[in-house]
N, C-alpha and C. Protein backbone atom coordinates (compact mmCIF):
# COMPACT_ATOMS: atom_id res chain seq x y z
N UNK A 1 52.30 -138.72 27.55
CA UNK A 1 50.99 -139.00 27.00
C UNK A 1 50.30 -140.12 27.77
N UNK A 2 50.89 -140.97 28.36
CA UNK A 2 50.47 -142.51 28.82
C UNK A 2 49.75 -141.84 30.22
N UNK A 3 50.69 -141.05 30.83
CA UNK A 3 50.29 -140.67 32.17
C UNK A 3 49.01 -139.81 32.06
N UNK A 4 48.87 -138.78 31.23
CA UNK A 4 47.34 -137.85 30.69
C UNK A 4 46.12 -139.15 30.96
N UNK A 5 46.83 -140.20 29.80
CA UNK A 5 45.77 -141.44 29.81
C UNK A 5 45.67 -142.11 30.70
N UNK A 6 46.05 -142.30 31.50
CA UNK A 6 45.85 -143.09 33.07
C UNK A 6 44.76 -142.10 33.61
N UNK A 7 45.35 -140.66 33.91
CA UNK A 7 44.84 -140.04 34.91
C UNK A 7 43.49 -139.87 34.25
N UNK A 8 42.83 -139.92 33.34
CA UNK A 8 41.84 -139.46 32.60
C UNK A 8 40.79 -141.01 33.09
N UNK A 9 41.30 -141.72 33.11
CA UNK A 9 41.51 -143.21 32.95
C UNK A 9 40.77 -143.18 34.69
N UNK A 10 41.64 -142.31 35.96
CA UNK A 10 41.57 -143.08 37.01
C UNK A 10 39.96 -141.77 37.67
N UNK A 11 40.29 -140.28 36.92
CA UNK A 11 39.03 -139.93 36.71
C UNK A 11 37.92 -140.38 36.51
N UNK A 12 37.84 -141.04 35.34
CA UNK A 12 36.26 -141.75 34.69
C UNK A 12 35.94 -142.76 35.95
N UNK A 13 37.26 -143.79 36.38
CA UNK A 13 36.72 -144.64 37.29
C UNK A 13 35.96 -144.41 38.68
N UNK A 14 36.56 -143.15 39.27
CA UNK A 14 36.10 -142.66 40.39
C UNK A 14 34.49 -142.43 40.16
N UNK A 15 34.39 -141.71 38.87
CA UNK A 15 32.89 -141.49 38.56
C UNK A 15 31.79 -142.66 38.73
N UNK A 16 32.03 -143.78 38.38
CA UNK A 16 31.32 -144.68 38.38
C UNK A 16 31.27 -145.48 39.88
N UNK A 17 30.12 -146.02 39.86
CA UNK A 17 29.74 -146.67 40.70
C UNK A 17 30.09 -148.36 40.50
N UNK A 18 30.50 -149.05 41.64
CA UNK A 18 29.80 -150.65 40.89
C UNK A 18 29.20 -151.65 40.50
N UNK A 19 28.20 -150.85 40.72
CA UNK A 19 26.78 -151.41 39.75
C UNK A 19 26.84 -150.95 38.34
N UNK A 20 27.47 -150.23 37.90
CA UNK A 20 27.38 -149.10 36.48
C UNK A 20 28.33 -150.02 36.13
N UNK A 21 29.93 -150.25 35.95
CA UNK A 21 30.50 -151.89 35.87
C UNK A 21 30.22 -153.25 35.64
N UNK A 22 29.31 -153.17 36.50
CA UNK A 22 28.98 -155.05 36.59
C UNK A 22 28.11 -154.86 35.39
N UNK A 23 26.75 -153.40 34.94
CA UNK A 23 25.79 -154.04 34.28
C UNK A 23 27.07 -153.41 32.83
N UNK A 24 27.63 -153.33 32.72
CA UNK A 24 28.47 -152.60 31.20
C UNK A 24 29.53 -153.94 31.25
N UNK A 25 30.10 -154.89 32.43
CA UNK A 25 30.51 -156.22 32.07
C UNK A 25 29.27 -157.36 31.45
N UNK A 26 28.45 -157.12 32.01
CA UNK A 26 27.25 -158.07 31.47
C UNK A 26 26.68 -157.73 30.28
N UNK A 27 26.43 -156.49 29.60
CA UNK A 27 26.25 -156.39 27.94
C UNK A 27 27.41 -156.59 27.47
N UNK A 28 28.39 -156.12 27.76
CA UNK A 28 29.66 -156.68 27.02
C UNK A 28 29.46 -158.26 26.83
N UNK A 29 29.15 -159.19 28.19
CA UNK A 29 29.13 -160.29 27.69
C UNK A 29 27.96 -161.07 26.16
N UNK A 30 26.62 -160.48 27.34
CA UNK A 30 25.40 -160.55 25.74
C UNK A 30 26.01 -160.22 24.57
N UNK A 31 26.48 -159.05 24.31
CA UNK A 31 27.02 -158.54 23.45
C UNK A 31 28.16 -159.22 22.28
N UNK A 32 28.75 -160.07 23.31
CA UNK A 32 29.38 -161.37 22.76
C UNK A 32 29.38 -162.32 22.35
N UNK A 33 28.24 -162.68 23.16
CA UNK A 33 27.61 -164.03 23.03
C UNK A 33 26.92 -164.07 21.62
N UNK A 34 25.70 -163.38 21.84
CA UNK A 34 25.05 -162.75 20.40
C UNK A 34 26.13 -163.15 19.31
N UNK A 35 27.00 -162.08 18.94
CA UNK A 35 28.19 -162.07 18.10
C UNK A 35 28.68 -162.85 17.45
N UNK A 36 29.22 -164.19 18.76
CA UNK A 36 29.62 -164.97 18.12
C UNK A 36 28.90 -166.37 17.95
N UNK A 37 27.57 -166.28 18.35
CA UNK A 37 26.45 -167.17 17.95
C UNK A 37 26.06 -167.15 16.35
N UNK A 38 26.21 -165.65 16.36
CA UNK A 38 25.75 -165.36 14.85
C UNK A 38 26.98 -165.91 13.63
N UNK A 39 27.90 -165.82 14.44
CA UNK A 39 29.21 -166.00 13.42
C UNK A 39 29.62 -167.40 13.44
N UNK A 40 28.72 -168.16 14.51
CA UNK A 40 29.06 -169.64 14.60
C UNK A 40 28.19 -169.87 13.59
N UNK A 41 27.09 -169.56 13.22
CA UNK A 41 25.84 -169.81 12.39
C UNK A 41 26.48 -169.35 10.83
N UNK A 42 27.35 -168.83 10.66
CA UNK A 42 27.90 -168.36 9.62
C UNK A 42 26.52 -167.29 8.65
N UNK A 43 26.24 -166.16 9.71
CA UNK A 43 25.39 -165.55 9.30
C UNK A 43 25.76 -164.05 9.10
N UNK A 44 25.35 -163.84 8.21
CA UNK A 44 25.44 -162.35 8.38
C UNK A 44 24.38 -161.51 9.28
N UNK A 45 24.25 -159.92 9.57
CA UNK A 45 23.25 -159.28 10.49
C UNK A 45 22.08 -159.84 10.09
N UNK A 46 22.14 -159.39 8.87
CA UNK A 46 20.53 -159.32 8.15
C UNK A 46 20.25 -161.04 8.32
N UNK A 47 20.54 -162.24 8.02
CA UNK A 47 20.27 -163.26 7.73
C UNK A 47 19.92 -163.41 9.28
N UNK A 48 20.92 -163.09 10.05
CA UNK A 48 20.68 -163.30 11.73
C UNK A 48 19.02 -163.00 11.97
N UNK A 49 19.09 -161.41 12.07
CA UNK A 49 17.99 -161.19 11.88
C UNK A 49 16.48 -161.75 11.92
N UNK A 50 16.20 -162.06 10.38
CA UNK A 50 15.66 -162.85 10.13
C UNK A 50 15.25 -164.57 11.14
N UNK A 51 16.30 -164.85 10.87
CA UNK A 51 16.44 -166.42 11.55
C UNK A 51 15.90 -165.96 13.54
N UNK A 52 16.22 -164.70 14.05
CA UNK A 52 15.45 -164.53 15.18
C UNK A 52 14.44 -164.05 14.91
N UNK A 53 13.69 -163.15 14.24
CA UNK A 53 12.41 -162.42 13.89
C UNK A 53 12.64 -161.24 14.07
N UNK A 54 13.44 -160.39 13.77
CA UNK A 54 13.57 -159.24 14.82
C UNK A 54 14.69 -158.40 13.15
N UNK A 55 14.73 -157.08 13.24
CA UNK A 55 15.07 -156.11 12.58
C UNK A 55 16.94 -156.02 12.49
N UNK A 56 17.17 -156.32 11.47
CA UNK A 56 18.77 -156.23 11.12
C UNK A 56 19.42 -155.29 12.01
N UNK A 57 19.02 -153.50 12.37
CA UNK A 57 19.03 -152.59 13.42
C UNK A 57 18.92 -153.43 14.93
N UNK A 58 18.10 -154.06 14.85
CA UNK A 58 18.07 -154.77 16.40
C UNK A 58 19.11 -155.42 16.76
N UNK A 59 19.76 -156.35 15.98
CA UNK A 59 20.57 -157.01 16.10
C UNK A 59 22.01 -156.59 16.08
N UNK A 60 21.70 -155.09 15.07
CA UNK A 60 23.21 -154.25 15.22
C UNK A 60 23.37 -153.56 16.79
N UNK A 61 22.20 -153.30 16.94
CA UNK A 61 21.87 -152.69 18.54
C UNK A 61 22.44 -153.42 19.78
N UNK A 62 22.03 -155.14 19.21
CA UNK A 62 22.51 -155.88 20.82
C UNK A 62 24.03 -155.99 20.17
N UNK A 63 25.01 -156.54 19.68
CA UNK A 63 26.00 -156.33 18.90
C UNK A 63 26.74 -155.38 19.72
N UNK A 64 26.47 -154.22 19.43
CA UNK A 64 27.39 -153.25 19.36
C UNK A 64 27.10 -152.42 20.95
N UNK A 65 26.19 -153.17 21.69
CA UNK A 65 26.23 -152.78 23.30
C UNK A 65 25.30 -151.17 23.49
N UNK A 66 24.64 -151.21 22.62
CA UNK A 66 23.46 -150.21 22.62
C UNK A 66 22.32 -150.43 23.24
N UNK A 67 22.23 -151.78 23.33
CA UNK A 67 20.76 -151.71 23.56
C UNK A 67 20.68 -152.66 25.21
N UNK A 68 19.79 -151.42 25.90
CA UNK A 68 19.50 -151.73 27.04
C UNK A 68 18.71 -153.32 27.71
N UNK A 69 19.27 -154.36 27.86
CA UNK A 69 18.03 -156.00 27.69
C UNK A 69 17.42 -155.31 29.28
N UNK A 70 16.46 -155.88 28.96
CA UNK A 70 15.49 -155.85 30.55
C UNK A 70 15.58 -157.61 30.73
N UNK A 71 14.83 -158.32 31.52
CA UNK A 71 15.02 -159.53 31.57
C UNK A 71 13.97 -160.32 30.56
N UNK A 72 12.73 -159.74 30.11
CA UNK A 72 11.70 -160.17 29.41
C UNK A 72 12.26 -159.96 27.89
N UNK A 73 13.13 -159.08 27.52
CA UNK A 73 14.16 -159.01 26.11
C UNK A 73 14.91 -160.12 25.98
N UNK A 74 15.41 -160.25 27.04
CA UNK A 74 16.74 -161.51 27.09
C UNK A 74 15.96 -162.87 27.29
N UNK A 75 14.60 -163.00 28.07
CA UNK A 75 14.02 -164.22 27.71
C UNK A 75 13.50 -164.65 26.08
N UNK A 76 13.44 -163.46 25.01
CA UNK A 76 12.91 -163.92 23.89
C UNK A 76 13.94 -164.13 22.69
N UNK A 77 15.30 -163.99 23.59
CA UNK A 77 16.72 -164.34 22.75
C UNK A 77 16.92 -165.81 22.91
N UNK A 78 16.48 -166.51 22.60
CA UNK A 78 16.72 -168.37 21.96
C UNK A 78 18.17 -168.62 21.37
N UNK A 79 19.26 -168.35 21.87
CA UNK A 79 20.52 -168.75 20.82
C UNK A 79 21.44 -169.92 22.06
C-alpha cells in the first residue's frame, strides 16, 4: 500500500511545476499566519471577521487555503 502511495505521490510531483509549489508553500504560510493570529486573539471566525471587516466565509476562505491573495488583498490584511 505505502509503495501505490509513493508512486501516486512521485506522479502528482512530476505534474507540477515550481512555481505551482512555491505559490501553494506561500498560502499555506498566509494560511497560517491568519490562523493563528486569530487564535492568538482568542477569536472565533465570525468575531475575527468582524474585527477585520470582511465576511465570516472570507475568513474561512483564507484559513482553509481557498482563496487566491493577489498583492492588493494581502495589503488590506492588517494582522
Amino acid at each position: 500500500m505505502e509503495n501505490k502511495f509513493e508512486n501516486m505521490i512521485e506522479k502528482l510531483a512530476a505534474c507540477l511545476q515550481n512555481s505551482d509549489i512555491v505559490v501553494a508553500e506561500q498560502q499555506a504560510k498566509i494560511a497560517t499566519t491568519i490562523t493563528k493570529n486569530r487564535i492568538q486573539r482568542q477569536m472565533n471566525q465570525k468575531e475575527f471577521a468582524k474585527f477585520m471587516g470582511v465576511s465570516q466565509s472570507m475568513v474561512s476562505k483564507w484559513e482553509s487555503e481557498e482563496y487566491n491573495f493577489t498583492i492588493e488583498s494581502l495589503s488590506l490584511i492588517h494582522i
